[in-house]
PDB file of N, CA and C in Angstrom:
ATOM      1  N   UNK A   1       0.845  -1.171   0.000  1.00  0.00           N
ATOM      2  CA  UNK A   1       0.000   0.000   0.000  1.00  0.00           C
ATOM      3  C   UNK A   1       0.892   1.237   0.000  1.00  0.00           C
ATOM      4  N   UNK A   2       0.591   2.327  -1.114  1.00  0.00           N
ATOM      5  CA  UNK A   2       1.255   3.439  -1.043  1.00  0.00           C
ATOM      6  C   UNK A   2       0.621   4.636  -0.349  1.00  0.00           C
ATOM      7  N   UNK A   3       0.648   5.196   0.801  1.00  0.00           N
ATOM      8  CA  UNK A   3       0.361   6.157   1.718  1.00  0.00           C
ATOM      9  C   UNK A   3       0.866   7.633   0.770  1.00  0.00           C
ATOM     10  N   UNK A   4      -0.118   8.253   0.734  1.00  0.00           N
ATOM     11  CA  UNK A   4       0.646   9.770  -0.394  1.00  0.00           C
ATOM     12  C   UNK A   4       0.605  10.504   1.007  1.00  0.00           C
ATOM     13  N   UNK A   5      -0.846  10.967   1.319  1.00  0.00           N
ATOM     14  CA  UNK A   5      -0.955  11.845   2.871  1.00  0.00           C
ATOM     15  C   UNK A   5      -1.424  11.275   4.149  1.00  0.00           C
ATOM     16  N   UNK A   6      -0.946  12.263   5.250  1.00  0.00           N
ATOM     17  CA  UNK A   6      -1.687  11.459   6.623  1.00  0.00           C
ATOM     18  C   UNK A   6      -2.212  12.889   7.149  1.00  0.00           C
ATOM     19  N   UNK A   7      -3.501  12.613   8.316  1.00  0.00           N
ATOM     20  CA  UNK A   7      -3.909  13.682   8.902  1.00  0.00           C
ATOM     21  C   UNK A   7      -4.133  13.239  10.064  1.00  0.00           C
ATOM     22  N   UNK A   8      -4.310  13.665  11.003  1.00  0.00           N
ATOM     23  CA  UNK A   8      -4.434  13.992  12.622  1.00  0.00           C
ATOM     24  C   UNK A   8      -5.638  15.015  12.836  1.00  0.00           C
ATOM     25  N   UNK A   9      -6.314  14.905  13.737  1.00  0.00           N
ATOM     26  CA  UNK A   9      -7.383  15.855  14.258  1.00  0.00           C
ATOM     27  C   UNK A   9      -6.725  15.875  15.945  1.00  0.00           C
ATOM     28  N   UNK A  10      -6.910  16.939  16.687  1.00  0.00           N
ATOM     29  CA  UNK A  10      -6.577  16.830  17.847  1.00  0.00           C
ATOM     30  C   UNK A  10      -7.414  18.067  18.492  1.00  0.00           C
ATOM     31  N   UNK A  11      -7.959  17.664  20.042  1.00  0.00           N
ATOM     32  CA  UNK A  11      -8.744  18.575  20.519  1.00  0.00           C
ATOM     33  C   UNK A  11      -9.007  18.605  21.818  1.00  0.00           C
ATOM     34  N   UNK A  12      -8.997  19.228  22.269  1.00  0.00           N
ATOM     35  CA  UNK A  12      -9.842  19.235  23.923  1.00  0.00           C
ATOM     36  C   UNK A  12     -10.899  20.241  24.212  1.00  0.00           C
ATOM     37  N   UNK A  13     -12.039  20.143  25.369  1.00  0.00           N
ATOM     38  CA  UNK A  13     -12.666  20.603  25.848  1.00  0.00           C
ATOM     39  C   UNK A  13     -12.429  21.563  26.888  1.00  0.00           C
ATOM     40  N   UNK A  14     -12.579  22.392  27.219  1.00  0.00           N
ATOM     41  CA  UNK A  14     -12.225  23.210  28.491  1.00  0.00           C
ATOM     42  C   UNK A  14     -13.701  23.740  28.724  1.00  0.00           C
ATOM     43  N   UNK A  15     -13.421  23.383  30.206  1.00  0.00           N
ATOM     44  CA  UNK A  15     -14.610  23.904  30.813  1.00  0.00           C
ATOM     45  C   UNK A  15     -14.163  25.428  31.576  1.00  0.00           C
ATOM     46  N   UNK A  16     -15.151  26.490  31.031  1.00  0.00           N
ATOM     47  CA  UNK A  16     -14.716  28.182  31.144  1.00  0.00           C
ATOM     48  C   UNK A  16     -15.514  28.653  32.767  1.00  0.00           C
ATOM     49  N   UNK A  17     -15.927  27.848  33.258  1.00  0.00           N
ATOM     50  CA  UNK A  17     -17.005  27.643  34.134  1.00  0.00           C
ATOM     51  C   UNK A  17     -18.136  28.436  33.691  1.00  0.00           C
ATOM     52  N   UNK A  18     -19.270  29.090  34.794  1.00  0.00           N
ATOM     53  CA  UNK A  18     -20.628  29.112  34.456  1.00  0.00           C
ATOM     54  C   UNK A  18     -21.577  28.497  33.275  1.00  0.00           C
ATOM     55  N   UNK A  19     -21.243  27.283  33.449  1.00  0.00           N
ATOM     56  CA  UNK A  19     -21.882  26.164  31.812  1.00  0.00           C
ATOM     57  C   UNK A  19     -21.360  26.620  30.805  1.00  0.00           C
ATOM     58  N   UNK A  20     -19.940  27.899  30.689  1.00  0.00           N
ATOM     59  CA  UNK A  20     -19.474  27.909  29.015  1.00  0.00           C
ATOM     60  C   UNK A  20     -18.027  26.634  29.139  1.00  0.00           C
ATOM     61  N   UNK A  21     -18.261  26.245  27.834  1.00  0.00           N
ATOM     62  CA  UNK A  21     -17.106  25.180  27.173  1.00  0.00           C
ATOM     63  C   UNK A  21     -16.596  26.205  26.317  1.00  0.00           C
ATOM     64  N   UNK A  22     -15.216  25.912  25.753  1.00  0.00           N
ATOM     65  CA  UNK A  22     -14.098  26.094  24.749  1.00  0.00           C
ATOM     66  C   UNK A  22     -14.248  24.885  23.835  1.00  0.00           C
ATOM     67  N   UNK A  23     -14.377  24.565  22.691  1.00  0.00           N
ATOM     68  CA  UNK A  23     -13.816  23.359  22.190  1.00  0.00           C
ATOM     69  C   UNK A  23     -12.749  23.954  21.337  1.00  0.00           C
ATOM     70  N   UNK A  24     -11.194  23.657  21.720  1.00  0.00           N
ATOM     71  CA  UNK A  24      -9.887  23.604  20.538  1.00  0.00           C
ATOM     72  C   UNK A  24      -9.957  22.467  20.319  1.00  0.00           C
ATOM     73  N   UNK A  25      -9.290  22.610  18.703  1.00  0.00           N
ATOM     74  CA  UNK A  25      -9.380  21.412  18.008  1.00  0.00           C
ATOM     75  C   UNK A  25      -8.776  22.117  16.759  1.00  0.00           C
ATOM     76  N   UNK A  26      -7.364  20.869  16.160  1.00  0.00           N
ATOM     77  CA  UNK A  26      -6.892  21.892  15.476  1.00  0.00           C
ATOM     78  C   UNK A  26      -6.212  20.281  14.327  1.00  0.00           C
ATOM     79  N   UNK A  27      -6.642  20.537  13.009  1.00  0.00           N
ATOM     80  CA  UNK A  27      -6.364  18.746  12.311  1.00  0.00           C
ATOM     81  C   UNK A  27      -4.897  19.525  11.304  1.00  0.00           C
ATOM     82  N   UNK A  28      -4.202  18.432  11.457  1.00  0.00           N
ATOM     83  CA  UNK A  28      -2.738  18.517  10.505  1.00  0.00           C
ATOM     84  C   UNK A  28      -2.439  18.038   9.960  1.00  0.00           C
ATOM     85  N   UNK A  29      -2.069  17.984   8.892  1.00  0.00           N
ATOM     86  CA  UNK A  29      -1.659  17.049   7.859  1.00  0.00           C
ATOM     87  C   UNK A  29      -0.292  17.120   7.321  1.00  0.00           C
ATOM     88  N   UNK A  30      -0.152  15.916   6.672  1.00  0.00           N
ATOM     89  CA  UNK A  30       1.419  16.013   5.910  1.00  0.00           C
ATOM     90  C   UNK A  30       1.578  15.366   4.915  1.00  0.00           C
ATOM     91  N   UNK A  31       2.369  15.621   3.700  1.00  0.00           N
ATOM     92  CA  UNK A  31       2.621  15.202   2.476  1.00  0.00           C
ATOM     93  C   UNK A  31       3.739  13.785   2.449  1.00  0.00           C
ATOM     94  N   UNK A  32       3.148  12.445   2.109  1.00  0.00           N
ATOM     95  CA  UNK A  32       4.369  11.721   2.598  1.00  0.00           C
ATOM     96  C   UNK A  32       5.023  11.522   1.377  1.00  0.00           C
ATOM     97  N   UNK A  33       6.812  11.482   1.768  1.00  0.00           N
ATOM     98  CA  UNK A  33       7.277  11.125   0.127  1.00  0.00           C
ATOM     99  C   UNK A  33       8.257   9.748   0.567  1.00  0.00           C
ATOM    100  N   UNK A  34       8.266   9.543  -0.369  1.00  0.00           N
ATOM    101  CA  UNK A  34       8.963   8.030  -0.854  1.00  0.00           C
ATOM    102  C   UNK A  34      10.280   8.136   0.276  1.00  0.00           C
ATOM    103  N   UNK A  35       9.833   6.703   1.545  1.00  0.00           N
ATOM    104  CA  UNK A  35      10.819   6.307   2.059  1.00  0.00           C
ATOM    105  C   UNK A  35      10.584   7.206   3.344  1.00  0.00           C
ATOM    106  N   UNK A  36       9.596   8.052   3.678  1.00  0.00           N
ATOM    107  CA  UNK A  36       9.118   8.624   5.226  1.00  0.00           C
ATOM    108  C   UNK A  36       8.878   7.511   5.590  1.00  0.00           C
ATOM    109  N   UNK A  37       9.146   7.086   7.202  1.00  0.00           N
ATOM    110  CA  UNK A  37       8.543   6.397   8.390  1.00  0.00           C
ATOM    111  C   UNK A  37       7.113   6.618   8.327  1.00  0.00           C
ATOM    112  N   UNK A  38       5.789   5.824   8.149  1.00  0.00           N
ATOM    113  CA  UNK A  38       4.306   7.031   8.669  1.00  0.00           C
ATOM    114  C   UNK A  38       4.731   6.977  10.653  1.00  0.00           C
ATOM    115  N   UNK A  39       5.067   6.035  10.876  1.00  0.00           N
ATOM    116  CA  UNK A  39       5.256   6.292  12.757  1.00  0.00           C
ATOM    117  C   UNK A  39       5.944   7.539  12.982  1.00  0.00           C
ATOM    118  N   UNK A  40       6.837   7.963  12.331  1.00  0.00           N
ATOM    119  CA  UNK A  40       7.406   9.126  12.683  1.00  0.00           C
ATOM    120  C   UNK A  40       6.956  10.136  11.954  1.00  0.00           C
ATOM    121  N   UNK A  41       6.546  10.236  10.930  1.00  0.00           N
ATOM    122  CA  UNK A  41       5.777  11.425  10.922  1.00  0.00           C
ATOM    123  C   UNK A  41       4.471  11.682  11.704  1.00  0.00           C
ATOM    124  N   UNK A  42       3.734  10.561  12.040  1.00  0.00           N
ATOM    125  CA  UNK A  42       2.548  10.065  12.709  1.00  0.00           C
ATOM    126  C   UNK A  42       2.790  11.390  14.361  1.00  0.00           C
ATOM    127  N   UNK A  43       3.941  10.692  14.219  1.00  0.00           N
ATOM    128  CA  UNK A  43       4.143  11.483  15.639  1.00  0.00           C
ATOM    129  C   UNK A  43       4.186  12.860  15.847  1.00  0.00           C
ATOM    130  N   UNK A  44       5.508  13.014  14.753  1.00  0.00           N
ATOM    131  CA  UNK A  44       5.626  14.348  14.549  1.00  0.00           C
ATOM    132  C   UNK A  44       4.320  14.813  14.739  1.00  0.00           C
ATOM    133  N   UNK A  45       3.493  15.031  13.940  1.00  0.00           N
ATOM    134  CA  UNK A  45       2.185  15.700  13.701  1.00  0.00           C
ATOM    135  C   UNK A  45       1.273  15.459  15.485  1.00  0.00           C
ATOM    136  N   UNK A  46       1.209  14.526  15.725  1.00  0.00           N
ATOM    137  CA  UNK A  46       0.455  14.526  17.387  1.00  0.00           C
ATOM    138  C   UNK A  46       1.337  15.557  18.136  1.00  0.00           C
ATOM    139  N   UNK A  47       2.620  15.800  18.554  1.00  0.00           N
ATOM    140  CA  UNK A  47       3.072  16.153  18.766  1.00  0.00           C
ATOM    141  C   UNK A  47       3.222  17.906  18.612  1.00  0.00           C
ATOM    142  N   UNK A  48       3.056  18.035  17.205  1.00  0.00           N
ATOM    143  CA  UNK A  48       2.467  19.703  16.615  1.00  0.00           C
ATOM    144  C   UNK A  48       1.502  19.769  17.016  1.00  0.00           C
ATOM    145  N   UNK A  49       0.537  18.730  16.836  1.00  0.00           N
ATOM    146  CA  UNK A  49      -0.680  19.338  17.679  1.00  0.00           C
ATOM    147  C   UNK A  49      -1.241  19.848  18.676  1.00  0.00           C
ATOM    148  N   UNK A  50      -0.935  18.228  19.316  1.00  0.00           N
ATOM    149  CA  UNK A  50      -0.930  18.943  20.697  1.00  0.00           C
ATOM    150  C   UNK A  50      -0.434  19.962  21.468  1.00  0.00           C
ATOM    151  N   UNK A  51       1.047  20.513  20.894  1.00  0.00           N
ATOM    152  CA  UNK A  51       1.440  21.941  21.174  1.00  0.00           C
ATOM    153  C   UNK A  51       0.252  23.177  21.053  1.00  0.00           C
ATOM    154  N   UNK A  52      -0.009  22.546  19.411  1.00  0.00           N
ATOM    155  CA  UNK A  52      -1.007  24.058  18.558  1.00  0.00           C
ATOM    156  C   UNK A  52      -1.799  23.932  20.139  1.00  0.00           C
ATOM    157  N   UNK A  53      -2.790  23.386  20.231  1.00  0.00           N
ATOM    158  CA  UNK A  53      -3.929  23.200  21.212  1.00  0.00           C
ATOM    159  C   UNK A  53      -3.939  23.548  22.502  1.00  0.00           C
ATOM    160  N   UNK A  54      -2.406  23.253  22.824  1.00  0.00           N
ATOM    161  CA  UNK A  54      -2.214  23.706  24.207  1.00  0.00           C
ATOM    162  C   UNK A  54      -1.730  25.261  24.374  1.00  0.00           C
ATOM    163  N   UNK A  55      -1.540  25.902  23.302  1.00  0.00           N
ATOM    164  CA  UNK A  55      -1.038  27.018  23.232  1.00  0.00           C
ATOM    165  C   UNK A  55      -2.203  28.286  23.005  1.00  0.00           C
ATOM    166  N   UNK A  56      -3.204  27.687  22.461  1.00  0.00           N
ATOM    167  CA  UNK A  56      -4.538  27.841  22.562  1.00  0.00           C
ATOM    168  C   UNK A  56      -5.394  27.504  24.105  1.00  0.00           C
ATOM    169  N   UNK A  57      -5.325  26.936  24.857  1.00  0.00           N
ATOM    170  CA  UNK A  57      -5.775  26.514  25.681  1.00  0.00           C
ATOM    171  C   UNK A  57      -5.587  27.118  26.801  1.00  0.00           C
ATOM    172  N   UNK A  58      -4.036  27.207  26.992  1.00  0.00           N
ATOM    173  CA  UNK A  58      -3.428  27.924  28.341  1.00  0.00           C
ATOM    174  C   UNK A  58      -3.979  29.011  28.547  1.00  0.00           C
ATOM    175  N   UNK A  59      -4.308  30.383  27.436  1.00  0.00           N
ATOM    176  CA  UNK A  59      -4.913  31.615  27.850  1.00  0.00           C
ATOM    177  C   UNK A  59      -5.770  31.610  28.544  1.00  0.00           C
ATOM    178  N   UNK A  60      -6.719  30.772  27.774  1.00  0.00           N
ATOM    179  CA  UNK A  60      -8.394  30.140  28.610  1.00  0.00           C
ATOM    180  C   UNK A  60      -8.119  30.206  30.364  1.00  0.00           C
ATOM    181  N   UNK A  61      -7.331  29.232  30.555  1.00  0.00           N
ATOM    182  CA  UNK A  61      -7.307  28.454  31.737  1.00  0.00           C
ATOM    183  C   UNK A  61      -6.409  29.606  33.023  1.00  0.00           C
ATOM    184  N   UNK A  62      -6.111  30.305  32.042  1.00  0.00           N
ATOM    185  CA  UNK A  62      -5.035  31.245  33.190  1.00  0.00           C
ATOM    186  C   UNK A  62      -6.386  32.499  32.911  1.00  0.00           C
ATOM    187  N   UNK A  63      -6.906  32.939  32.586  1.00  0.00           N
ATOM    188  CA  UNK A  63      -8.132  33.856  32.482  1.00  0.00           C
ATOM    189  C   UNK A  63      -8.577  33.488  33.425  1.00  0.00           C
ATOM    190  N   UNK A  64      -9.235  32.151  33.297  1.00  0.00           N
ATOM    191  CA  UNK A  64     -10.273  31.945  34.121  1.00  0.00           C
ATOM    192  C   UNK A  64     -10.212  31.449  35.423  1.00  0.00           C
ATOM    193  N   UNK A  65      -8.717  31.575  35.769  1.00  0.00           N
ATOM    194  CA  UNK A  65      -8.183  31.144  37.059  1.00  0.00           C
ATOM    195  C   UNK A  65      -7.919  32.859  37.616  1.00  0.00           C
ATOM    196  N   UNK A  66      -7.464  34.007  36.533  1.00  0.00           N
ATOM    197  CA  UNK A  66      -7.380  35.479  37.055  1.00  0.00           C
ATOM    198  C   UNK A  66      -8.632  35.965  37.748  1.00  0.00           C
ATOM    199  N   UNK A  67      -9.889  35.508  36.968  1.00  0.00           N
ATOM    200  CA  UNK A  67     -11.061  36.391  36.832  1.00  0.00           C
ATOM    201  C   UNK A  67     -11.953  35.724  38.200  1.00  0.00           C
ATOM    202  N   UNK A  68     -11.822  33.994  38.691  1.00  0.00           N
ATOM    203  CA  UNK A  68     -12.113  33.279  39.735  1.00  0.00           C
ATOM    204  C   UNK A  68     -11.725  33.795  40.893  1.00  0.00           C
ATOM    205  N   UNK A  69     -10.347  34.691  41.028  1.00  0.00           N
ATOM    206  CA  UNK A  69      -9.991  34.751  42.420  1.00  0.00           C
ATOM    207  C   UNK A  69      -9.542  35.931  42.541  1.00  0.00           C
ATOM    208  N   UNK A  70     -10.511  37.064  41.530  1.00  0.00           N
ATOM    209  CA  UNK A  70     -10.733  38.574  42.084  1.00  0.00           C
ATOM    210  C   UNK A  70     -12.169  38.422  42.100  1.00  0.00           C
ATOM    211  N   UNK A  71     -12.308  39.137  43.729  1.00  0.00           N
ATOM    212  CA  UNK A  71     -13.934  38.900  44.315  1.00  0.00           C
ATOM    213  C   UNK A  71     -14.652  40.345  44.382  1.00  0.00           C
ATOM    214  N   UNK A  72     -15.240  39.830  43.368  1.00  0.00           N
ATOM    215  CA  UNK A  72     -16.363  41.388  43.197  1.00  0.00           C
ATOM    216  C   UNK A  72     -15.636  41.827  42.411  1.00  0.00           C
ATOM    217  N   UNK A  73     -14.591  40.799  41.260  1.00  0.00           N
ATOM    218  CA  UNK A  73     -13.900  41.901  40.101  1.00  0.00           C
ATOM    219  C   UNK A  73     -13.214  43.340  40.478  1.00  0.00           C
ATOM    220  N   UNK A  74     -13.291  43.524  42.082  1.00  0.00           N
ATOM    221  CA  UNK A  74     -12.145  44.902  42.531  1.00  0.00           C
ATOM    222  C   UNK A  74     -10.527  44.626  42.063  1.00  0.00           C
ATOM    223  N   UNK A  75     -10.336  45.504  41.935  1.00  0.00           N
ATOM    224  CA  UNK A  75      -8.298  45.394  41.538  1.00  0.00           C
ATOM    225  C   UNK A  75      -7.715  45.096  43.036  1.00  0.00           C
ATOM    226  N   UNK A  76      -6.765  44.726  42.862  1.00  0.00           N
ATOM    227  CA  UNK A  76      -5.735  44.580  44.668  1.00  0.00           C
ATOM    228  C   UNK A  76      -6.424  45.769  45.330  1.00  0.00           C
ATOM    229  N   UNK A  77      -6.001  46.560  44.843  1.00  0.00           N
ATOM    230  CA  UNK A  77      -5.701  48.326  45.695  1.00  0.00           C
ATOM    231  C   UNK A  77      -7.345  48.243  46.119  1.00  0.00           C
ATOM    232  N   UNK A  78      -8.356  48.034  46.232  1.00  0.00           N
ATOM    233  CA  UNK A  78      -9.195  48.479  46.423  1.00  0.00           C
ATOM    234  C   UNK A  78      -9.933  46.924  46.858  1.00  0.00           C
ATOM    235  N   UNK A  79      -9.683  46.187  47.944  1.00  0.00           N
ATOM    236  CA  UNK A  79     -10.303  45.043  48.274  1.00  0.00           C
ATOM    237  C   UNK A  79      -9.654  44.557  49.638  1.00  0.00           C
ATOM    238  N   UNK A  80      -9.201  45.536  50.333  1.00  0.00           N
ATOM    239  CA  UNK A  80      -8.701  45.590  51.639  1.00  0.00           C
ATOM    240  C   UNK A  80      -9.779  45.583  52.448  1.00  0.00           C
ATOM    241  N   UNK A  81     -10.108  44.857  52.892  1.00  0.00           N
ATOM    242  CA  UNK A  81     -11.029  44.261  54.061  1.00  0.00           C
ATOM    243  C   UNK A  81     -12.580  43.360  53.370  1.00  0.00           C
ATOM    244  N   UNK A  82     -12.361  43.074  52.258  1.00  0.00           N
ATOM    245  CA  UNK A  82     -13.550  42.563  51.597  1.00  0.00           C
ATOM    246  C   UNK A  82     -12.910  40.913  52.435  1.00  0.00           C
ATOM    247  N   UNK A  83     -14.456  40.044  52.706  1.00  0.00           N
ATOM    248  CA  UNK A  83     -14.417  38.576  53.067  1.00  0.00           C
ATOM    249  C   UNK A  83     -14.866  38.035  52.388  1.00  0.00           C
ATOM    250  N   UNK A  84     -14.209  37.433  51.903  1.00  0.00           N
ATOM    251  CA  UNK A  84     -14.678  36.064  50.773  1.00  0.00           C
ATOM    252  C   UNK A  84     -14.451  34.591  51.280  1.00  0.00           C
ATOM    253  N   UNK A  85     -15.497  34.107  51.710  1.00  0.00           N
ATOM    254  CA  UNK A  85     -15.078  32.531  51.972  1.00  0.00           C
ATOM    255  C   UNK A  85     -14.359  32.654  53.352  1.00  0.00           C
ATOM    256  N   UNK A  86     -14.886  33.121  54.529  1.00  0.00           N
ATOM    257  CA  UNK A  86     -14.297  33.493  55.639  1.00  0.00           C
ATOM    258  C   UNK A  86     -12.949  33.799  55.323  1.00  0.00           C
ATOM    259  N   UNK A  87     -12.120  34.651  54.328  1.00  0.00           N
ATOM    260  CA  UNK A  87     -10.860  35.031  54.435  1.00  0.00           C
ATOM    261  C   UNK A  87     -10.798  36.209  53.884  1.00  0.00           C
ATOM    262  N   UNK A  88     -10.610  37.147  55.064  1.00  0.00           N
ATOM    263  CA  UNK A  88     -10.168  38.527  54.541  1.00  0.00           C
ATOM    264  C   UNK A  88      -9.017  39.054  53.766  1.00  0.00           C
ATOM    265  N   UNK A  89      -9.103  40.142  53.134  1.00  0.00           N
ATOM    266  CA  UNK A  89      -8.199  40.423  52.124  1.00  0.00           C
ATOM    267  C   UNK A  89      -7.109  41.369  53.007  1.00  0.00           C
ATOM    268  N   UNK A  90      -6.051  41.585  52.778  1.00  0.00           N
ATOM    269  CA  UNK A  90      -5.088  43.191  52.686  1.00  0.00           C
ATOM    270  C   UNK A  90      -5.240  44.200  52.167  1.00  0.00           C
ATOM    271  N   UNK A  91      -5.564  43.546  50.967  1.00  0.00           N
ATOM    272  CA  UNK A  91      -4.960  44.928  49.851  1.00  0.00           C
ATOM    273  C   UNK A  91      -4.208  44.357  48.905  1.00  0.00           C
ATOM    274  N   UNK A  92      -3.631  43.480  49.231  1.00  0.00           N
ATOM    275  CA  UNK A  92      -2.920  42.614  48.222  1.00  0.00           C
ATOM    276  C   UNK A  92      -3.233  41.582  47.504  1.00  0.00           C
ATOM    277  N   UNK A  93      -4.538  41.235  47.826  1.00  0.00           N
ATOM    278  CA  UNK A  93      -4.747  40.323  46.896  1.00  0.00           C
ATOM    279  C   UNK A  93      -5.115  38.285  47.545  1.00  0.00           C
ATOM    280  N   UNK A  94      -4.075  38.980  48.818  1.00  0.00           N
ATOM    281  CA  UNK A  94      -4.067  37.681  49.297  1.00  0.00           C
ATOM    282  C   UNK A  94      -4.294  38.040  51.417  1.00  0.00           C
ATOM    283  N   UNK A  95      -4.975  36.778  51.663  1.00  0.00           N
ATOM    284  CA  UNK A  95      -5.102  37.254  53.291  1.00  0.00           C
ATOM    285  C   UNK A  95      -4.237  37.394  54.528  1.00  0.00           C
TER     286      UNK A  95
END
């Protein structure tokens, strides 16, 4: 059997909380020529992918970890004595 191309689909779900999802998902392909490995290009390509996806992904997840643990959306400077979850603030951000 002669293999000309191969493709990959790759994806994950992220949950953004309040019931929103993300779906990334990002498919790659490659041109095979006479005498490529498909295992190693196979890889190669999972490998791109999963980068592409995760590089996509991380913003999500660091957003929604920023936006989770400012309470009442105040900046530092202005959340000095707010209680959240029996733990009072400074001013800094942290109790």
């Amino acid at each position: 059997m002669l293999l000309n191309s191969v493709s990959i689909t790759y994806g994950r779900k992220v949950n953004l909380g309040d019931y929103n999802n993300a779906n990334i998902e990002v498919t790659i392909g490659a041109d095979m020529e006479l005498g490529d490995d498909i295992h190693t290009v196979m890889q190669e390509l999972w490998t791109m992918a999963k980068a592409n996806v995760r590089a996509q992904v991380l913003p999500l997840l660091i957003k929604g970890k920023e936006t989770s643990d400012t309470p009442l959306g105040l900046p530092n400077s202005q959340r000095n004595g707010i209680t959240t979850n029996g733990i009072t603030t400074n001013g800094t951000g942290h109790a």
